[in-house]
Protein backbone atom coordinates (compact mmCIF):
# COMPACT_ATOMS: atom_id res chain seq x y z
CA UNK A 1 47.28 -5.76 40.75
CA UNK A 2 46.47 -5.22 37.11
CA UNK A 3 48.62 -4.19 34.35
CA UNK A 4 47.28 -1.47 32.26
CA UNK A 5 49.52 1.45 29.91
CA UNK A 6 49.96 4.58 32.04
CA UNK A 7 47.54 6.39 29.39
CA UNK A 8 45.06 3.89 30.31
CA UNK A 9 45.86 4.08 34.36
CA UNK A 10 47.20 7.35 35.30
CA UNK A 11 44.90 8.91 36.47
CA UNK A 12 43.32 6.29 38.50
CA UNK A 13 46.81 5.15 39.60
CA UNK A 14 47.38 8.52 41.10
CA UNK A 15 44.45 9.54 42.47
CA UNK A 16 43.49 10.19 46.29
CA UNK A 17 41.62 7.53 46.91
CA UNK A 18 38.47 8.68 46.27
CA UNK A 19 38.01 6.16 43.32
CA UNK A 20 37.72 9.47 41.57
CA UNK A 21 40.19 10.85 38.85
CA UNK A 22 42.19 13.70 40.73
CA UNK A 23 43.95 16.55 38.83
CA UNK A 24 47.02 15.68 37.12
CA UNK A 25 49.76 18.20 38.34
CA UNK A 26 52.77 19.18 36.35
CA UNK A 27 54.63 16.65 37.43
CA UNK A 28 52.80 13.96 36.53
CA UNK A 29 51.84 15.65 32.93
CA UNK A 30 55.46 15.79 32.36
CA UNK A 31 56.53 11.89 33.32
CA UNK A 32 52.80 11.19 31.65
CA UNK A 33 54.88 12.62 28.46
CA UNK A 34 58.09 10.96 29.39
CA UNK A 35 56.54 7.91 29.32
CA UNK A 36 54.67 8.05 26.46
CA UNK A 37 57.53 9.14 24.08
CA UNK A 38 59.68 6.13 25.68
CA UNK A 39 56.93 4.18 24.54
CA UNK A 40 56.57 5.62 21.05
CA UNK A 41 59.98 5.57 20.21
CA UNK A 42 60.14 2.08 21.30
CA UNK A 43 63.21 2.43 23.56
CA UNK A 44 62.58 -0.66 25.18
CA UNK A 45 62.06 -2.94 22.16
CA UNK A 46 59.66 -2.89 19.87
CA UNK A 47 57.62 -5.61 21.61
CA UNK A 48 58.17 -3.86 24.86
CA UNK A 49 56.20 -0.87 27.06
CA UNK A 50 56.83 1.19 30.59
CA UNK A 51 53.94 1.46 32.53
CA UNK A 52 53.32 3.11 35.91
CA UNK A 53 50.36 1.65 38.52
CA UNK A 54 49.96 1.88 41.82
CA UNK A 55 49.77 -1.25 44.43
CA UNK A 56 46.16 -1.33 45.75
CA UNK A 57 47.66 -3.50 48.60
CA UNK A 58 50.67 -0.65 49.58
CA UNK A 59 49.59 2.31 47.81
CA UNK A 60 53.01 2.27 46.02
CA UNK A 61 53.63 3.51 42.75
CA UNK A 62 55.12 0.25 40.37
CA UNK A 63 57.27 0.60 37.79
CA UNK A 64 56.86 -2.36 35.08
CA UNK A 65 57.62 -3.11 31.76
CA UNK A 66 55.37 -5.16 29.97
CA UNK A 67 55.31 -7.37 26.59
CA UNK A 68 52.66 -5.58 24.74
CA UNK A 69 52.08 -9.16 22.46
CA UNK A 70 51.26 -11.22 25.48
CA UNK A 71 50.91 -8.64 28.66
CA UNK A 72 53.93 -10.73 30.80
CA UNK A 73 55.75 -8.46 33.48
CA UNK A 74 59.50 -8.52 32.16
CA UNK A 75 61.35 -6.55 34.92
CA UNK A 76 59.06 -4.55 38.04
CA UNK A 77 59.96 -2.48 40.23
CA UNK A 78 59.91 -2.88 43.39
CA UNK A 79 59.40 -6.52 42.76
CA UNK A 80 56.18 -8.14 44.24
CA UNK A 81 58.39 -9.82 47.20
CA UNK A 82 59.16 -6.34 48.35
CA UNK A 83 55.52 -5.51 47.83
CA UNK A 84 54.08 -8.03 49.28
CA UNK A 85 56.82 -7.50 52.55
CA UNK A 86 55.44 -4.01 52.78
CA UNK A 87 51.97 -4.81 52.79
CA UNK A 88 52.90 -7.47 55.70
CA UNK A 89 54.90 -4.68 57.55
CA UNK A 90 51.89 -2.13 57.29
CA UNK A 91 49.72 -5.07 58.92
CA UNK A 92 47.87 -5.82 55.88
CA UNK A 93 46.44 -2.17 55.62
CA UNK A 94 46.95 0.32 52.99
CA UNK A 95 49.22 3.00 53.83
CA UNK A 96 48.74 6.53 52.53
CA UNK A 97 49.99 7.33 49.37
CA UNK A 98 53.00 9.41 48.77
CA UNK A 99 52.55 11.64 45.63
């Protein structure tokens, strides 16, 4: 998995599949925003960001936040164990996503 801002991996993290940006409904313009203003006003620390991506493995959606000084994972969730339980559940292949 790769950690990238939500402005730098929303669309891709929510797209169908295709590889191809999908459109963004309201929903997902509105957390897009959410997110963004958590970030801005620096709600989590200053040294601090939420980002959103989705598990290639699971086709879950992750919620992280990252150190923006050295890109660490502070707190996920789910956490990787649970991902990586999932992804042995589904047999090792991706499972649809789910919004």
């Amino acid at each position: 998995m790769s950690i990238s801002s939500i402005s730098n991996s929303f669309h891709a993290g929510f797209s169908g599949g295709s590889g191809l940006p999908q459109p963004v409904s309201g929903d997902q313009r509105a957390l897009l925003q959410a997110v963004r203003t958590v970030n801005a006003a620096a709600l989590l620390g200053p040294d601090r960001k939420l980002t959103f991506v989705r598990d290639r493995a699971t086709q879950q959606t992750v919620i992280r936040v990252v150190s923006k000084s050295t890109g660490d994972v502070v707190a996920q969730l789910p956490s990787e164990d649970v991902l990586r339980m999932a992804e042995e559940l589904n047999g090792g292949q991706q499972s649809t996503p789910h919004g």
